[in-house]
Protein backbone atom coordinates (compact mmCIF):
# COMPACT_ATOMS: atom_id res chain seq x y z
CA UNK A 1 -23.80 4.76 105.47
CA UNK A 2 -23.41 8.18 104.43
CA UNK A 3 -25.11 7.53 101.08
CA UNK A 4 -28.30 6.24 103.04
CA UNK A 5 -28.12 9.25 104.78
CA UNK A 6 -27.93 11.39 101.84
CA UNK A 7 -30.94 9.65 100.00
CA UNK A 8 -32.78 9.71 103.46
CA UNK A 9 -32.05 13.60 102.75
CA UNK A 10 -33.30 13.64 99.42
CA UNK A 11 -36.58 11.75 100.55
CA UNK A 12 -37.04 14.92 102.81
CA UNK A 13 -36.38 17.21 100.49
CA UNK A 14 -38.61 15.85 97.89
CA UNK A 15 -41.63 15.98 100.75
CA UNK A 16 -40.75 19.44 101.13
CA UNK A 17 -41.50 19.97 97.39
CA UNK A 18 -44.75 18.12 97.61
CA UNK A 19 -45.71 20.40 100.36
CA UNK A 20 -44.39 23.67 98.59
CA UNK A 21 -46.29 22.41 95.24
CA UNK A 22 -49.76 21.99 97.60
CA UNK A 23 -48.94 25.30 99.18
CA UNK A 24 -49.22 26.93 95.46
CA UNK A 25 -52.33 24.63 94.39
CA UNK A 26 -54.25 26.25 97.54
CA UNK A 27 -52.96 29.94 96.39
CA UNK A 28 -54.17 29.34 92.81
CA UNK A 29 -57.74 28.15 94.91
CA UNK A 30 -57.49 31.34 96.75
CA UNK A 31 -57.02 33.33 93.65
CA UNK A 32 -60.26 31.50 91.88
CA UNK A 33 -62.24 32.87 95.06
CA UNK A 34 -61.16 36.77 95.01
CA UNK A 35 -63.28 37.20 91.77
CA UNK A 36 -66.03 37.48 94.30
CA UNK A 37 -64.42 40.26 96.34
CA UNK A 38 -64.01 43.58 95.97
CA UNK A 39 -62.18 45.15 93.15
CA UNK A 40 -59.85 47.17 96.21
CA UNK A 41 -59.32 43.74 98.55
CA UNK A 42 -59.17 41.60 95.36
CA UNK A 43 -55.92 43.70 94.47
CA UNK A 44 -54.56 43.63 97.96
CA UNK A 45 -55.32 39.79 98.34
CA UNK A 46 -53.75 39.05 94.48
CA UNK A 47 -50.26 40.94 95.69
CA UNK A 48 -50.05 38.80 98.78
CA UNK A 49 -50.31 35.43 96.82
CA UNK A 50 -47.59 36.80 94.27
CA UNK A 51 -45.44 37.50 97.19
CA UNK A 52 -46.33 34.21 98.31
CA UNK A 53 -46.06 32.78 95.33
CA UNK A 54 -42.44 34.09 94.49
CA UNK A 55 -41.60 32.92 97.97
CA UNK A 56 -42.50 29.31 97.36
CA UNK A 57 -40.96 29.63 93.97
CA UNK A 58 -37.44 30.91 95.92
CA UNK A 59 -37.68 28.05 98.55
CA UNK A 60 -38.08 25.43 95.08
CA UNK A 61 -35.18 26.59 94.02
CA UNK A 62 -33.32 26.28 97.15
CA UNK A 63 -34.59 22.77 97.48
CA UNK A 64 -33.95 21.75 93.97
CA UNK A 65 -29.85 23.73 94.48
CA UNK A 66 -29.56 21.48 97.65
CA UNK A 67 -30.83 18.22 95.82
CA UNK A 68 -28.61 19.14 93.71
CA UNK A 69 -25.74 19.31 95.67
CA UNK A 70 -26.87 15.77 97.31
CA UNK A 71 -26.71 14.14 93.94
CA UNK A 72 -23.72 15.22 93.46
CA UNK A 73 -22.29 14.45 97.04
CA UNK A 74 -23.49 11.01 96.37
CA UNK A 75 -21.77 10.56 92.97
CA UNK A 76 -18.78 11.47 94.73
CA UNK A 77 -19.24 9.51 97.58
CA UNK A 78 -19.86 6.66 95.37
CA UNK A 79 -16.73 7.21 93.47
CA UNK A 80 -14.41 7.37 96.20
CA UNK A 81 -16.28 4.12 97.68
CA UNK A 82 -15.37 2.47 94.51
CA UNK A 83 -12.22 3.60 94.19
CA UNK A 84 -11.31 2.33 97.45
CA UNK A 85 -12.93 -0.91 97.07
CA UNK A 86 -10.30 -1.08 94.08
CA UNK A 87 -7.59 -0.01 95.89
CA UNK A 88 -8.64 -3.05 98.92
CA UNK A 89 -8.49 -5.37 96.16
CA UNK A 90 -4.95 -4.49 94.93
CA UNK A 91 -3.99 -5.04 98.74
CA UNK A 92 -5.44 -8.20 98.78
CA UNK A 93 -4.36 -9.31 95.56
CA UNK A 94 -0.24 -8.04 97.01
CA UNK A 95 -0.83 -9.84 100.20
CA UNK A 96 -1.93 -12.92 98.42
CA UNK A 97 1.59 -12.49 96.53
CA UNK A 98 3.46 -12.19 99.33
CA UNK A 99 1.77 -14.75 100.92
CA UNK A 100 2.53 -17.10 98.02
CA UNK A 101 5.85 -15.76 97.81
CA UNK A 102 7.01 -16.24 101.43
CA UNK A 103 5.83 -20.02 101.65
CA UNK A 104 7.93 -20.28 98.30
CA UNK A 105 10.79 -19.04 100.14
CA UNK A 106 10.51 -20.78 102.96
CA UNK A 107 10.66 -23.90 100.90
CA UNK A 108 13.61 -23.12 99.41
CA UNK A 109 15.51 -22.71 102.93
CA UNK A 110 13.88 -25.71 104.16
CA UNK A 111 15.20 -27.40 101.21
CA UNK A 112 18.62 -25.73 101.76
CA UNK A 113 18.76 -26.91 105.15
CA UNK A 114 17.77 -30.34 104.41
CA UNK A 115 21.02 -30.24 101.92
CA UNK A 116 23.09 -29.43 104.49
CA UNK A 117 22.36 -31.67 106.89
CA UNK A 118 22.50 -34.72 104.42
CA UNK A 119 25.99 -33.03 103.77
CA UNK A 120 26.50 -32.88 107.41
CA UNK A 121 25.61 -36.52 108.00
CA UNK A 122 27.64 -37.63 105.11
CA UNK A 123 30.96 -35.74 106.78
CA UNK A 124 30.45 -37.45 110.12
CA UNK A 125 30.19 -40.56 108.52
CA UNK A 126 33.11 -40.24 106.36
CA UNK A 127 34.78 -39.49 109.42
CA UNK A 128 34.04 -42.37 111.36
């Protein structure tokens, strides 16, 4: 469950980078327009979409640190899913034993008993 949660993260996350990656297409558009500005608002407008630009860039790298970390939270997940699926099966596998040797055991006294009370009805009828 918490693996389907984690790729239903990652899902998010990798919208998040579509948007971010459609955010920077639109500033490069915006950037293709300012050749018709002024030389003075052209400069002004250009600094604003670097500072956008490094912005988006940051958040990427956030996004791609955290998917990351997901990936790795899933490996680890998966890991300790499989090691406890292995440590079921031992359990099983001992229970099974047990199981096996119990009934074994109980054959053995039923046996036992069986002995002694053929013994036991050979003594009363030797002493009749």
């Amino acid at each position: 469950k918490e693996i389907d949660t984690l790729k239903e993260e990652l899902s998010k996350k990798e919208v998040e980078t579509e948007h971010l990656e459609e955010q920077l297409k639109d500033a490069l558009e915006k950037m293709s327009k300012l050749k018709e500005s002024s030389e003075k608002d052209m400069q002004n407008e250009i600094n604003n979409l670097r500072t956008e630009m490094e912005d988006v860039n940051a958040l990427a790298l956030l996004i791609e640190d955290s998917l990351r970390k997901e990936r790795k939270k899933t490996e680890e997940l998966q890991a300790m899913n499989e090691h406890l699926e292995e440590k079921v099966l031992e359990r099983v596998e001992k229970a099974h034993r047990m199981k096996k040797q119990s009934r074994a055991s109980q054959l053995s006294m039923q046996e036992n008993i069986d002995l002694l009370q053929l013994r036991l009805d050979v003594c009363e009828e030797e002493r009749v």
